[in-house]
Every structure is written in structure tokens, then in C-alpha cells.
C-alpha atoms as a PDB file:
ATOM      1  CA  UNK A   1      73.084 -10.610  35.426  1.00  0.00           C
ATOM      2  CA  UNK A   2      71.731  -6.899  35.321  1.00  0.00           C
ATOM      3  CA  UNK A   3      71.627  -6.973  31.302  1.00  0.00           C
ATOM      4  CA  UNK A   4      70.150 -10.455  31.379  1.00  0.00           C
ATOM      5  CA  UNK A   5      67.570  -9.352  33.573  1.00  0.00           C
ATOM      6  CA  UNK A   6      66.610  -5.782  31.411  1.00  0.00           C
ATOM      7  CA  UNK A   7      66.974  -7.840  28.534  1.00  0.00           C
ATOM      8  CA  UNK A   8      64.163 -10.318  29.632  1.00  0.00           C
ATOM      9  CA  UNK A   9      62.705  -7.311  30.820  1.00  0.00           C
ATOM     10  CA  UNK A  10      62.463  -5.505  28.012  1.00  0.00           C
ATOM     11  CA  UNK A  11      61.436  -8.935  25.942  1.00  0.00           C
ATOM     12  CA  UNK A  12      58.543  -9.197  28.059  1.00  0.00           C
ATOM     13  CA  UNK A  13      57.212  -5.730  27.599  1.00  0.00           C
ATOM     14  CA  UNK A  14      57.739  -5.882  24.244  1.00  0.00           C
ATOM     15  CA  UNK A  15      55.722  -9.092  23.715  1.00  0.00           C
ATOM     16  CA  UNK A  16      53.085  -7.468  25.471  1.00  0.00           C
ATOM     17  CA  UNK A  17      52.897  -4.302  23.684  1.00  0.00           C
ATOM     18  CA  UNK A  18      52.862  -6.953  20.441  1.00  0.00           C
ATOM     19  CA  UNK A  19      49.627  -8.562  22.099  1.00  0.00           C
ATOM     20  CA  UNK A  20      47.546  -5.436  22.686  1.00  0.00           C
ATOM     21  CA  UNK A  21      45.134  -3.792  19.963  1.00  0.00           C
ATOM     22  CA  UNK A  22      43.115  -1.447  19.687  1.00  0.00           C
ATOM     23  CA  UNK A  23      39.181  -1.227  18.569  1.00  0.00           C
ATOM     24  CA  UNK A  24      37.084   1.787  18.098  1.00  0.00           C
ATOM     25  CA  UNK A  25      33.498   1.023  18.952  1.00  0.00           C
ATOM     26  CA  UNK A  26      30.429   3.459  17.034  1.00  0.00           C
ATOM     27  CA  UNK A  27      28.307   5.726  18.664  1.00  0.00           C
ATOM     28  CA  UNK A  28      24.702   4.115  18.836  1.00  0.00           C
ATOM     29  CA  UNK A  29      26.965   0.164  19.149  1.00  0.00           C
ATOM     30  CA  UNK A  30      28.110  -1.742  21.952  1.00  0.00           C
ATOM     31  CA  UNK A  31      31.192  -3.956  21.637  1.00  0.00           C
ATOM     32  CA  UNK A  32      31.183  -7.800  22.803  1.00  0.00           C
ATOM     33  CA  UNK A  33      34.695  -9.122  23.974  1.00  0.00           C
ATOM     34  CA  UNK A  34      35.200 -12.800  23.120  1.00  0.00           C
ATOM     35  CA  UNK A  35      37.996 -14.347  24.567  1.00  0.00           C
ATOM     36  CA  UNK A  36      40.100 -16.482  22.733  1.00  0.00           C
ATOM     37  CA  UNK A  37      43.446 -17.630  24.830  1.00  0.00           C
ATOM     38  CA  UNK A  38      45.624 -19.492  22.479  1.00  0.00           C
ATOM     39  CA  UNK A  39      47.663 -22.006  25.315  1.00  0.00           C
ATOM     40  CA  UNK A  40      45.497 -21.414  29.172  1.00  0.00           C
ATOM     41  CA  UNK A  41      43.005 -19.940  30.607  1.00  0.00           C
ATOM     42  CA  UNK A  42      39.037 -19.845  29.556  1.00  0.00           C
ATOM     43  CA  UNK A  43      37.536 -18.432  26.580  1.00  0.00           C
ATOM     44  CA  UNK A  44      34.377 -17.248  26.141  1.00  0.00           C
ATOM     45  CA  UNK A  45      32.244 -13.897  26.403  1.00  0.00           C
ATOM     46  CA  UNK A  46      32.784 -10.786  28.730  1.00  0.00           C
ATOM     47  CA  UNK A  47      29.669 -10.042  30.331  1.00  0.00           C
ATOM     48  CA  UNK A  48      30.632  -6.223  30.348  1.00  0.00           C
ATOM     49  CA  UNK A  49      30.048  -4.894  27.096  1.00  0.00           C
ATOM     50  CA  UNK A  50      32.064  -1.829  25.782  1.00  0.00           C
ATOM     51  CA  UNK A  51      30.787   1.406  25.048  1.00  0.00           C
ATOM     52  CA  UNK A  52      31.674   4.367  22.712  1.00  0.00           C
ATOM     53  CA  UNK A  53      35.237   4.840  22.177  1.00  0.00           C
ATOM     54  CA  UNK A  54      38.275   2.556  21.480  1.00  0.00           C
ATOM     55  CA  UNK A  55      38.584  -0.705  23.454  1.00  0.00           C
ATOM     56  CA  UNK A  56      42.361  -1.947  23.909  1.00  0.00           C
ATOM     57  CA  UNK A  57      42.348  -5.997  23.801  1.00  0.00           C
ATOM     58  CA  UNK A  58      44.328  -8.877  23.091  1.00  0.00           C
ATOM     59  CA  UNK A  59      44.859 -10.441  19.381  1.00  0.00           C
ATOM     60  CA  UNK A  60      43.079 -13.550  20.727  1.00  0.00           C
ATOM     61  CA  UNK A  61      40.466 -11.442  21.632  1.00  0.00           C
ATOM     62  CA  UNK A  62      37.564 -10.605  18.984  1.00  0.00           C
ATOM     63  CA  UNK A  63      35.544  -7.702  19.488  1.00  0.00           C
ATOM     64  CA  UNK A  64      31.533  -7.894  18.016  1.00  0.00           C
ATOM     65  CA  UNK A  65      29.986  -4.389  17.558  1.00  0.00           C
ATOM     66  CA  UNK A  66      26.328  -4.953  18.777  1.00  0.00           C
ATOM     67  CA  UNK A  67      24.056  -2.001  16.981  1.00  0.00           C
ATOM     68  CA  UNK A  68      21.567  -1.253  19.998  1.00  0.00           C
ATOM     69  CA  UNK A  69      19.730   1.536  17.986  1.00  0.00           C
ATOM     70  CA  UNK A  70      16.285   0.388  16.398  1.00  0.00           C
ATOM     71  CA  UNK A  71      16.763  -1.574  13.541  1.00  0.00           C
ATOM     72  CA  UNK A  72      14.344  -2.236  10.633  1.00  0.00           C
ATOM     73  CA  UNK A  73      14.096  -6.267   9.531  1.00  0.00           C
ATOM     74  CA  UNK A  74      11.988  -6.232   6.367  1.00  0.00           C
ATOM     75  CA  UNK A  75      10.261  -9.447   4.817  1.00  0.00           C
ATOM     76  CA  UNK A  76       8.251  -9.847   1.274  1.00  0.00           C
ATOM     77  CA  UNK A  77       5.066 -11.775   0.764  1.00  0.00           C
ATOM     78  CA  UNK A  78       3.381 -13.155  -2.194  1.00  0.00           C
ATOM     79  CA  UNK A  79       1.008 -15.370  -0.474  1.00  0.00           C
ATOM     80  CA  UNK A  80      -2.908 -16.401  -0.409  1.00  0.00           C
ATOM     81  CA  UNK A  81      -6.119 -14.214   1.227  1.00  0.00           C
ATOM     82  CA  UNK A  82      -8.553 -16.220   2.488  1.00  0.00           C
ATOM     83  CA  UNK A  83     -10.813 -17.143  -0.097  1.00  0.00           C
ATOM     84  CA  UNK A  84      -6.966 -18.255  -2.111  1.00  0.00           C
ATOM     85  CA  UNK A  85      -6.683 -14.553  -3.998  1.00  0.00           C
ATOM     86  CA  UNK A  86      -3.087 -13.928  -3.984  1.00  0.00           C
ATOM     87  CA  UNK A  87      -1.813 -10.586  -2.414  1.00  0.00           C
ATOM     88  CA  UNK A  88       1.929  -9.364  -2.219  1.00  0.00           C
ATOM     89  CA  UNK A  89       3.165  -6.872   0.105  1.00  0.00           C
ATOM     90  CA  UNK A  90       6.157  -6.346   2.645  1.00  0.00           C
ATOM     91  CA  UNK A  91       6.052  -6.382   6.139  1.00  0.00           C
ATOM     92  CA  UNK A  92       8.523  -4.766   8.526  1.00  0.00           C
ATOM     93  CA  UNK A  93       9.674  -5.972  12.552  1.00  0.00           C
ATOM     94  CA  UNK A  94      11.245  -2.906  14.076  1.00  0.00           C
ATOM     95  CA  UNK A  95      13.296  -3.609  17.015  1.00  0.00           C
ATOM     96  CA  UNK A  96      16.528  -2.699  19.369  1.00  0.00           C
ATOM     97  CA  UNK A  97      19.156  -4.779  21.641  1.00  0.00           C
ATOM     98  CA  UNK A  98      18.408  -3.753  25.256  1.00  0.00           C
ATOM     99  CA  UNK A  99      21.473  -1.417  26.197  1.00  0.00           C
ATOM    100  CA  UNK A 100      23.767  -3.453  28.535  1.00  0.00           C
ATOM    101  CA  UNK A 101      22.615  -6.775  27.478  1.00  0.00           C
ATOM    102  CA  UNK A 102      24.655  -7.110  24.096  1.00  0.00           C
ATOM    103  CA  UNK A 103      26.903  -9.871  25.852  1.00  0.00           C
ATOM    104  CA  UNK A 104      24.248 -12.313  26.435  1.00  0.00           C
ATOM    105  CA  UNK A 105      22.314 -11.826  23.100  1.00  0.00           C
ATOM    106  CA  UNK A 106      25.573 -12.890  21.468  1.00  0.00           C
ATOM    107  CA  UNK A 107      26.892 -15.763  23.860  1.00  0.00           C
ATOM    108  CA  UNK A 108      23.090 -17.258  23.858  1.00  0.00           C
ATOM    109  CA  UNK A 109      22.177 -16.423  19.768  1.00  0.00           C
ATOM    110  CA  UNK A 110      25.218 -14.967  17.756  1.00  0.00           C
ATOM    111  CA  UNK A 111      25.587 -12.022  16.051  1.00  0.00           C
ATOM    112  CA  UNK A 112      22.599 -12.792  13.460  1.00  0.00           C
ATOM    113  CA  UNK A 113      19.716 -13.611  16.121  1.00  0.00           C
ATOM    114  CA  UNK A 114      17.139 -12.102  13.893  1.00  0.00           C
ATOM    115  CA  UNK A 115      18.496 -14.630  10.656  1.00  0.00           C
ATOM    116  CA  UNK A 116      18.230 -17.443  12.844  1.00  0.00           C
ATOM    117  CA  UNK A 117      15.839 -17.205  15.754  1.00  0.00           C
ATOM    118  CA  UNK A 118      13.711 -14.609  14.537  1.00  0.00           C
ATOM    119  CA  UNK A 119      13.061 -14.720  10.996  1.00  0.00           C
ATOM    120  CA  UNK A 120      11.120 -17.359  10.277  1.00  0.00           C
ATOM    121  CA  UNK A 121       8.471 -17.127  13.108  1.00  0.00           C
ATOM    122  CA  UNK A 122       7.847 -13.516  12.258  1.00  0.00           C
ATOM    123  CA  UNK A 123       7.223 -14.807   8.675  1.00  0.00           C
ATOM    124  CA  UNK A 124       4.589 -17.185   9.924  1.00  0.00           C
ATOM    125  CA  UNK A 125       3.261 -15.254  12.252  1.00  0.00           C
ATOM    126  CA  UNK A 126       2.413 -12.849   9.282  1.00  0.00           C
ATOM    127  CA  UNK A 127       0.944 -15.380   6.760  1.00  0.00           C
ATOM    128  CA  UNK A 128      -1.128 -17.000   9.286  1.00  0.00           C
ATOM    129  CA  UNK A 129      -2.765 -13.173  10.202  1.00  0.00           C
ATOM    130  CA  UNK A 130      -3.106 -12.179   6.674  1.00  0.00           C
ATOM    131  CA  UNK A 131      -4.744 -15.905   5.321  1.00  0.00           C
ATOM    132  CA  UNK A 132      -7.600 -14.668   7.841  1.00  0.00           C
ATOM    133  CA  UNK A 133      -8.990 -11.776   5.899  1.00  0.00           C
ATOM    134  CA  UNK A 134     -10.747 -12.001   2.726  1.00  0.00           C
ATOM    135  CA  UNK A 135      -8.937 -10.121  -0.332  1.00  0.00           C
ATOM    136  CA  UNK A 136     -11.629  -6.999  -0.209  1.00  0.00           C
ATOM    137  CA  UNK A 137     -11.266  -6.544   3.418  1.00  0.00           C
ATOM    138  CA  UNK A 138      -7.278  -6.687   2.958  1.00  0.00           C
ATOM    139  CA  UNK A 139      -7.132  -3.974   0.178  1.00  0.00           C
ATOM    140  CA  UNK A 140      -9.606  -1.646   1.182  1.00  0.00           C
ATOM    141  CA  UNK A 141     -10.418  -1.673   4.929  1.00  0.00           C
ATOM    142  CA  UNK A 142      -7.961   0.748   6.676  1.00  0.00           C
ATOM    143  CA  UNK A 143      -8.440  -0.795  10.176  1.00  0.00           C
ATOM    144  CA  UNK A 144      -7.702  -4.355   8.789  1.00  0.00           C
ATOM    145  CA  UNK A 145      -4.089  -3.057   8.869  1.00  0.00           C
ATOM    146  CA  UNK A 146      -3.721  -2.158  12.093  1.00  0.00           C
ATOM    147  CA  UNK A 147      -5.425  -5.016  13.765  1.00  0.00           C
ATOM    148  CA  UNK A 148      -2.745  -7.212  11.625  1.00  0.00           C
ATOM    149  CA  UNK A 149       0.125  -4.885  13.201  1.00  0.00           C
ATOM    150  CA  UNK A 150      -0.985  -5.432  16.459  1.00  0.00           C
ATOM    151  CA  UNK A 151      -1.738  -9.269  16.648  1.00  0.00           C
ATOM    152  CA  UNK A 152       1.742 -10.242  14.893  1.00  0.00           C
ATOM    153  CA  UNK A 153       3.500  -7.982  17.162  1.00  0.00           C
ATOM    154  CA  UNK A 154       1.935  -9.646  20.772  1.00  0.00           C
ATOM    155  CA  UNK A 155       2.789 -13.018  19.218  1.00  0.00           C
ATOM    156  CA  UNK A 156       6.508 -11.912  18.766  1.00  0.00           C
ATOM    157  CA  UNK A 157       6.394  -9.950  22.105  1.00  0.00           C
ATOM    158  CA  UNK A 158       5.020 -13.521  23.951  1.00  0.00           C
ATOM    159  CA  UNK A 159       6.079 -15.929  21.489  1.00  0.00           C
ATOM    160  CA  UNK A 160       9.194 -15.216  20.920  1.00  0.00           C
ATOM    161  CA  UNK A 161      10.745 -12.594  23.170  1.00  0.00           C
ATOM    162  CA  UNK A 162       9.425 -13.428  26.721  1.00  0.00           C
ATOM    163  CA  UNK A 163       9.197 -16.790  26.154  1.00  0.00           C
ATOM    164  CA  UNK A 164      12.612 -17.343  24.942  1.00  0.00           C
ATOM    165  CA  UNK A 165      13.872 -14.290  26.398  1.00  0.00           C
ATOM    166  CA  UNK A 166      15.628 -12.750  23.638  1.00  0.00           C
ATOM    167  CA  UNK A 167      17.162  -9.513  25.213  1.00  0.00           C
ATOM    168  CA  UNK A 168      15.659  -6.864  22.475  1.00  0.00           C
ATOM    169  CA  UNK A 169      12.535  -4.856  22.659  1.00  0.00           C
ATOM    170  CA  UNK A 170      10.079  -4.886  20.020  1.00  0.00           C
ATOM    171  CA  UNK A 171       9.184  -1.245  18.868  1.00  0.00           C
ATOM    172  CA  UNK A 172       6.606  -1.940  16.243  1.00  0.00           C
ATOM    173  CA  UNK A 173       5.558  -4.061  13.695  1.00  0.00           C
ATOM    174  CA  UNK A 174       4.187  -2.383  10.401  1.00  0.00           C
ATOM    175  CA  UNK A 175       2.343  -4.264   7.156  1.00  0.00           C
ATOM    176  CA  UNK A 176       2.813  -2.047   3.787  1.00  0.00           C
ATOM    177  CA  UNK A 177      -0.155  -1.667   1.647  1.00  0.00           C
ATOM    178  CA  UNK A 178      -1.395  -5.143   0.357  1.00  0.00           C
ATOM    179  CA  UNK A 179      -2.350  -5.822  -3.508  1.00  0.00           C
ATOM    180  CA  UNK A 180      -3.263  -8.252  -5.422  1.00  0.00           C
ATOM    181  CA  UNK A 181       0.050  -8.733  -7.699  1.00  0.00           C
ATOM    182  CA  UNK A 182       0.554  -7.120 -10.886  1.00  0.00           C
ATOM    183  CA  UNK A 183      -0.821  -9.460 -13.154  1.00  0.00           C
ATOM    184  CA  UNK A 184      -4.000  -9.707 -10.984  1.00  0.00           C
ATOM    185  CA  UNK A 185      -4.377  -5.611 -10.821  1.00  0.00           C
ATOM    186  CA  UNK A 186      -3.948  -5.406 -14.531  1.00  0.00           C
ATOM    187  CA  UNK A 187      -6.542  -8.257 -15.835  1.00  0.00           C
ATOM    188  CA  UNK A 188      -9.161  -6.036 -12.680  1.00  0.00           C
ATOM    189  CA  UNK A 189      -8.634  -3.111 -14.280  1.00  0.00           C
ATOM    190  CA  UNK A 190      -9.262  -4.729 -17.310  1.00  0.00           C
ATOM    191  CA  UNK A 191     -12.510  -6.250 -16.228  1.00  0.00           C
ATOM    192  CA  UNK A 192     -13.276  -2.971 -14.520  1.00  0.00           C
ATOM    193  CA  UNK A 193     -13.200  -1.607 -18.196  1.00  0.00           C
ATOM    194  CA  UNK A 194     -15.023  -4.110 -19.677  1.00  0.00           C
ATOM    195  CA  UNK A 195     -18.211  -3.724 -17.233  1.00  0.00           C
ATOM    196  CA  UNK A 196     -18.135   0.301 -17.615  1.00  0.00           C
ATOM    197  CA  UNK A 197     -18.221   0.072 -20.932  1.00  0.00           C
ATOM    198  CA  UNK A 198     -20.840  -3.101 -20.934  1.00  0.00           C
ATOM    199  CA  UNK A 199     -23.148  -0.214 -18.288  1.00  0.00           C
ATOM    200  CA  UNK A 200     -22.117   2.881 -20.099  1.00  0.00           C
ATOM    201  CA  UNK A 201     -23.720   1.000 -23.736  1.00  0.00           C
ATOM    202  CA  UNK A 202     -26.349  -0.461 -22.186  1.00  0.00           C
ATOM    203  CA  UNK A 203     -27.250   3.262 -20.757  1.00  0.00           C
ATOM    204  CA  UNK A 204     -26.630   4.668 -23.998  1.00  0.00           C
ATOM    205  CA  UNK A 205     -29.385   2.123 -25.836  1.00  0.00           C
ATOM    206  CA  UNK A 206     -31.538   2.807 -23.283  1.00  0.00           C
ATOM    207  CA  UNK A 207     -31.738   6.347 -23.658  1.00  0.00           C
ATOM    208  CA  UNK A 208     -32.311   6.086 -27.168  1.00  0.00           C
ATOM    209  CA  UNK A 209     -34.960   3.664 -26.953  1.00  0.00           C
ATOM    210  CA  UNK A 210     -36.578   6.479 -24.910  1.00  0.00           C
ATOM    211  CA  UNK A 211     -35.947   8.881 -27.059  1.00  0.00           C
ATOM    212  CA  UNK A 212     -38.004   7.348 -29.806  1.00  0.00           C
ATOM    213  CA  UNK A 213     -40.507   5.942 -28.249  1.00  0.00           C
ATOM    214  CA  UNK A 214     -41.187   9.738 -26.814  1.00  0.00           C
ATOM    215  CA  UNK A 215     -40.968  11.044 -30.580  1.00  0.00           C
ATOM    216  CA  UNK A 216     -43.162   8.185 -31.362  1.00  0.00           C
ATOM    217  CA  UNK A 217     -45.625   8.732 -28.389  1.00  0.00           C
ATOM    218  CA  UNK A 218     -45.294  12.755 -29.414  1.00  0.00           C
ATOM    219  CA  UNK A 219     -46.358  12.169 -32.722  1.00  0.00           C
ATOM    220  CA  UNK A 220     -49.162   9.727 -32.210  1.00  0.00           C
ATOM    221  CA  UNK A 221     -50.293  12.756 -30.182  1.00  0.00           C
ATOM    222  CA  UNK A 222     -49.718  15.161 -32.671  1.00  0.00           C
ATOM    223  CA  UNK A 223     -52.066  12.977 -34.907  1.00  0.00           C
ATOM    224  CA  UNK A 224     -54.576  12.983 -32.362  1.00  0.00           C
ATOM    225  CA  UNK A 225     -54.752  16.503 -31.807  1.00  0.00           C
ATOM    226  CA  UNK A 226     -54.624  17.572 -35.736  1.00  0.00           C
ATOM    227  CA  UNK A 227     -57.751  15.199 -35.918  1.00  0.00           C
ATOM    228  CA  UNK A 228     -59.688  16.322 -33.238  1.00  0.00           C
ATOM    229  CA  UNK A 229     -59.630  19.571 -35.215  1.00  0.00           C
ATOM    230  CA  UNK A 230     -60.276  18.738 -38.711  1.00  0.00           C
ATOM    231  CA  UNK A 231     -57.212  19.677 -39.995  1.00  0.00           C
ATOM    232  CA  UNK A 232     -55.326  17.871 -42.707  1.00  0.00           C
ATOM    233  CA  UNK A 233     -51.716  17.433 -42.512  1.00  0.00           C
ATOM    234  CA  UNK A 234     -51.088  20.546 -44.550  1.00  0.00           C
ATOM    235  CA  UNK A 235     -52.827  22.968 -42.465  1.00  0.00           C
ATOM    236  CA  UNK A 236     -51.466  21.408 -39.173  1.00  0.00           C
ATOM    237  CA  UNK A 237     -48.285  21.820 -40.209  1.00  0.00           C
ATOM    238  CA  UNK A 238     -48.870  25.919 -40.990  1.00  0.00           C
ATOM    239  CA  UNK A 239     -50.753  25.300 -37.476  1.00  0.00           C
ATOM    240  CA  UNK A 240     -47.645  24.099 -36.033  1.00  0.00           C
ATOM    241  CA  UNK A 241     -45.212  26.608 -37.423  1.00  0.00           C
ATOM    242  CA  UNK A 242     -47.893  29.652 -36.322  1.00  0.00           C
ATOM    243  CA  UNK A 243     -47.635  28.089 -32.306  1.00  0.00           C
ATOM    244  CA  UNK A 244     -43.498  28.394 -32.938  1.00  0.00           C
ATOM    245  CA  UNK A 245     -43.456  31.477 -33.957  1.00  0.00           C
ATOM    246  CA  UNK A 246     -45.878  32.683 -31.375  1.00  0.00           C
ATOM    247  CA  UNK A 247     -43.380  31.591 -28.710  1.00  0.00           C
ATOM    248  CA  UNK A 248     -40.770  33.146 -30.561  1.00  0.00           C
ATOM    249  CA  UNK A 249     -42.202  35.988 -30.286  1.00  0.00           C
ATOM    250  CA  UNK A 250     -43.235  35.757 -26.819  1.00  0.00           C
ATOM    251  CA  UNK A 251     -39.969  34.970 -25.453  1.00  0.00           C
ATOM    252  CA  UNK A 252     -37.942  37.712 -28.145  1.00  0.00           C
ATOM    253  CA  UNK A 253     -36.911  41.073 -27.138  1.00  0.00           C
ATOM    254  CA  UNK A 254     -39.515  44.093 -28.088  1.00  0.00           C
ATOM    255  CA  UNK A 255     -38.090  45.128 -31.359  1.00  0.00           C
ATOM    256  CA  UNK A 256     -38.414  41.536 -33.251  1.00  0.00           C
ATOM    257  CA  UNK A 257     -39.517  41.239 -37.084  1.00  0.00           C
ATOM    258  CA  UNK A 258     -40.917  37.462 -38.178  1.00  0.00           C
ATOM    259  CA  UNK A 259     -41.410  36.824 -41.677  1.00  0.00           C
ATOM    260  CA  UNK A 260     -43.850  34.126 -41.815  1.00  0.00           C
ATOM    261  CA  UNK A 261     -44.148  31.567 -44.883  1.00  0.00           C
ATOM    262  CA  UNK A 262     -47.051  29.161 -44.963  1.00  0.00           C
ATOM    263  CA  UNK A 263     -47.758  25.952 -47.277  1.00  0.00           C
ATOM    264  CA  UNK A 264     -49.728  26.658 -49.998  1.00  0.00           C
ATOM    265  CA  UNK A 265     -52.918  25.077 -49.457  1.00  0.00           C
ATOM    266  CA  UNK A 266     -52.200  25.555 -45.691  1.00  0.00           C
ATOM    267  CA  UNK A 267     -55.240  27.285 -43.322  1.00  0.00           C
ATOM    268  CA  UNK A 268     -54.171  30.554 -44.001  1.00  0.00           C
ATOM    269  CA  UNK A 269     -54.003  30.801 -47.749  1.00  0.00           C
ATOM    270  CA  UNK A 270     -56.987  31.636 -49.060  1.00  0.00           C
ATOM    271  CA  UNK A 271     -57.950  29.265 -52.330  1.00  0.00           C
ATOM    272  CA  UNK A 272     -57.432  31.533 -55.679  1.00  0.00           C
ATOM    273  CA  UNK A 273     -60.487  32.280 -57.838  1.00  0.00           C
ATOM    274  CA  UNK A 274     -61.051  29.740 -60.313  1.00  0.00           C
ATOM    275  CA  UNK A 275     -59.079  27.002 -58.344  1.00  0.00           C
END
């Protein structure tokens, strides 16, 4: 009888050294117990999560690591502004499990809450924001940003995690710099290009326009003058060269030699006997 007994003894322990494991939970996690009995008793989820360290449970029991550090959710966006210009850019939902409460974000919304409970309204809460700015204001107001950021993150706060009571606290939501895409910034530049050059020629035609009617405007007073004194066009040209020189001379350092050479027939060349 005292073998029978040690040997059910032993049996029993046994079996229940079988049924015991052995999890490590992460620093930074916390682990969820889920109970599953195989013949009696009630499954379900342990209110109590685990912390750091190694958690001893039974095979029927499954342990869920719950990360309750901040985690970044990131989403991309090719959508329309509001005058239907599209933009692209990527918006980010930063957020963390409340420490302690692991248990009931799992027994009330799984392990991927943010895939099914989050995702989507954070997505429309996003395009609804951004379709209320014009493209210009989008891309080159810096405050636009920020009042974007704020207004998606009270509708998540109120929307979605008060009102539904999703144990996690929002830490921020951030919007990345929004463009037009690719296509759109190349064919801009483009244009961009296209209207320099368009000014830069039309400049360019202007100035010379200028320029000649100022040579033209200079020499119709050149005319002028050389007739109000007599002169032919000879003899205003020596007259010319003369007023040059003169300021060539004027503006010249002290020791300055000037060779001067005048048309002949010009106002300072005498007429030669017998001519």
C-alpha cells in the first residue's frame, strides 16, 4: 500500500512538473495570462498582468507580451488639398498602453488594437484635416502643421480613446512635411523654369531696346549740338576726340604724353596753300 501510494505520489508530481513552463517577460513589456483549461474550470484573462522577469504557467496557459513603452504607428497619404491638388506625406500616432492595464486592452481589443480599432479612424481623421487647407498653405505655412497635429490628436484623444475607453495614452501626433508628389514637383519646377527664363528674356529685350534708343536719343543730340555750332561732321568728330582726350588728361596721373591725330580737313588742320 506504501509503494502504491509514493508511486501515485510521485505520478502526480511528476505530471505537474510536466504542466508548468516557464516565460521570460522584456523589460519595457507586460505579460497577459490567458487561461486555457483543457477538461474544467474557466478560461479567460488574468486581470494581473506580469511584470519583468520569468512567469511560471501552465501549457494551457498563453502568455501575450504587452509593449507599454511609446510606440510609433506610421500611416502614408497620397490624397487631395482642397482645391483637388494632390499632396503625399506620412503621418505618425505616437502612443503607450497604460502600465497595469495590459489585461483589459487585450480581453476587450486583442493584441492588434491599433490594426483594428485604431487605424482606420486615425486615417480619416487625417484626410478630413488636411482636405481643409489649400495646397500653398499646406507646403509652405509652418503653423498649418501644427494646427493639423493638434486637431487630429483631440479627435483621437475624445473620439476614440475616452469615448471608447481604450486604455493607452496618446503622446503626440506628428504630420511629416507635405508635397505635392513627384511627378507634380518635377512638371513645377519645370514651369518654374519656363517663367524665369520667359522674365529673364523679356528683361534682356528690354534692356536692349533701351540701350538703343539712348544711342539713338545720344546721337540725335550729338547732331543737334554739331549744328548749333557750324561744324560739319568732319570737324565734330576732331571736336569730339579733342573733349576725350581732355578728360584723359584730366583724370591721368601728372607725367602723361597724348599724341593727338586729327582728320584731315578737321578744325584744326589748317587748309594747304594752293588747296
Amino acid at each position: 500500500m506504501t509503494k502504491t501510494i509514493l508511486l501515485i505520489g510521485g505520478l502526480m508530481m511528476g505530471f505537474g512538473l510536466m504542466s508548468v513552463g516557464c516565460v521570460a517577460i522584456d523589460a519595457g513589456h507586460e505579460g497577459v495570462l490567458v487561461e486555457q483549461p483543457f477538461f474544467f474550470g474557466h478560461g479567460g484573462v488574468d486581470p494581473i498582468p506580469s511584470k519583468t522577469g520569468r512567469v511560471i504557467a501552465a501549457p494551457t496557459t498563453k502568455v501575450i507580451p504587452v509593449d507599454i513603452r511609446p510606440v510609433q504607428y506610421s500611416e502614408h497619404f497620397d490624397i487631395i488639398s482642397a482645391e483637388n491638388a494632390p499632396v503625399s506625406f506620412d503621418a505618425f500616432l505616437i502612443a503607450n498602453v497604460i502600465e497595469g492595464r495590459s489585461p483589459e486592452l487585450i480581453s476587450r481589443y486583442g493584441p492588434d488594437w491599433y490594426q483594428h480599432n485604431v487605424k482606420e479612424a486615425f486615417r480619416t481623421f487625417v484626410r478630413e484635416e488636411v482636405q481643409k487647407y489649400p495646397l500653398f498653405q499646406l507646403t509652405t505655412e509652418p503653423t498649418i502643421r501644427a494646427k493639423l497635429q493638434n486637431a487630429i490628436a483631440r479627435e483621437i484623444q475624445t473620439t476614440l480613446i475616452e469615448k471608447q475607453g481604450i486604455p493607452v495614452r496618446l503622446n503626440r501626433v506628428v504630420v511629416g512635411s507635405i508635397l505635392p508628389p513627384k511627378g507634380v514637383v518635377d512638371q513645377t519646377t519645370q514651369t518654374i523654369i519656363q517663367e524665369q527664363r520667359k522674365i529673364t528674356m523679356g528683361e534682356f529685350q528690354k534692356a536692349e531696346e533701351a540701350r538703343e534708343d539712348a544711342e539713338r536719343q545720344r546721337g540725335i543730340a550729338d547732331r543737334a549740338y554739331r549744328e548749333s555750332l557750324g561744324l560739319t561732321a568732319l570737324e565734330f568728330v576732331d571736336l569730339r576726340r579733342i573733349e576725350v582726350q581732355k578728360e584723359i588728361v584730366q583724370h591721368a596721373p601728372a607725367a602723361l604724353t597724348v599724341i593727338m591725330g586729327l582728320e584731315r580737313g578737321g578744325i584744326n588742320i589748317p587748309a594747304l596753300a594752293g588747296q
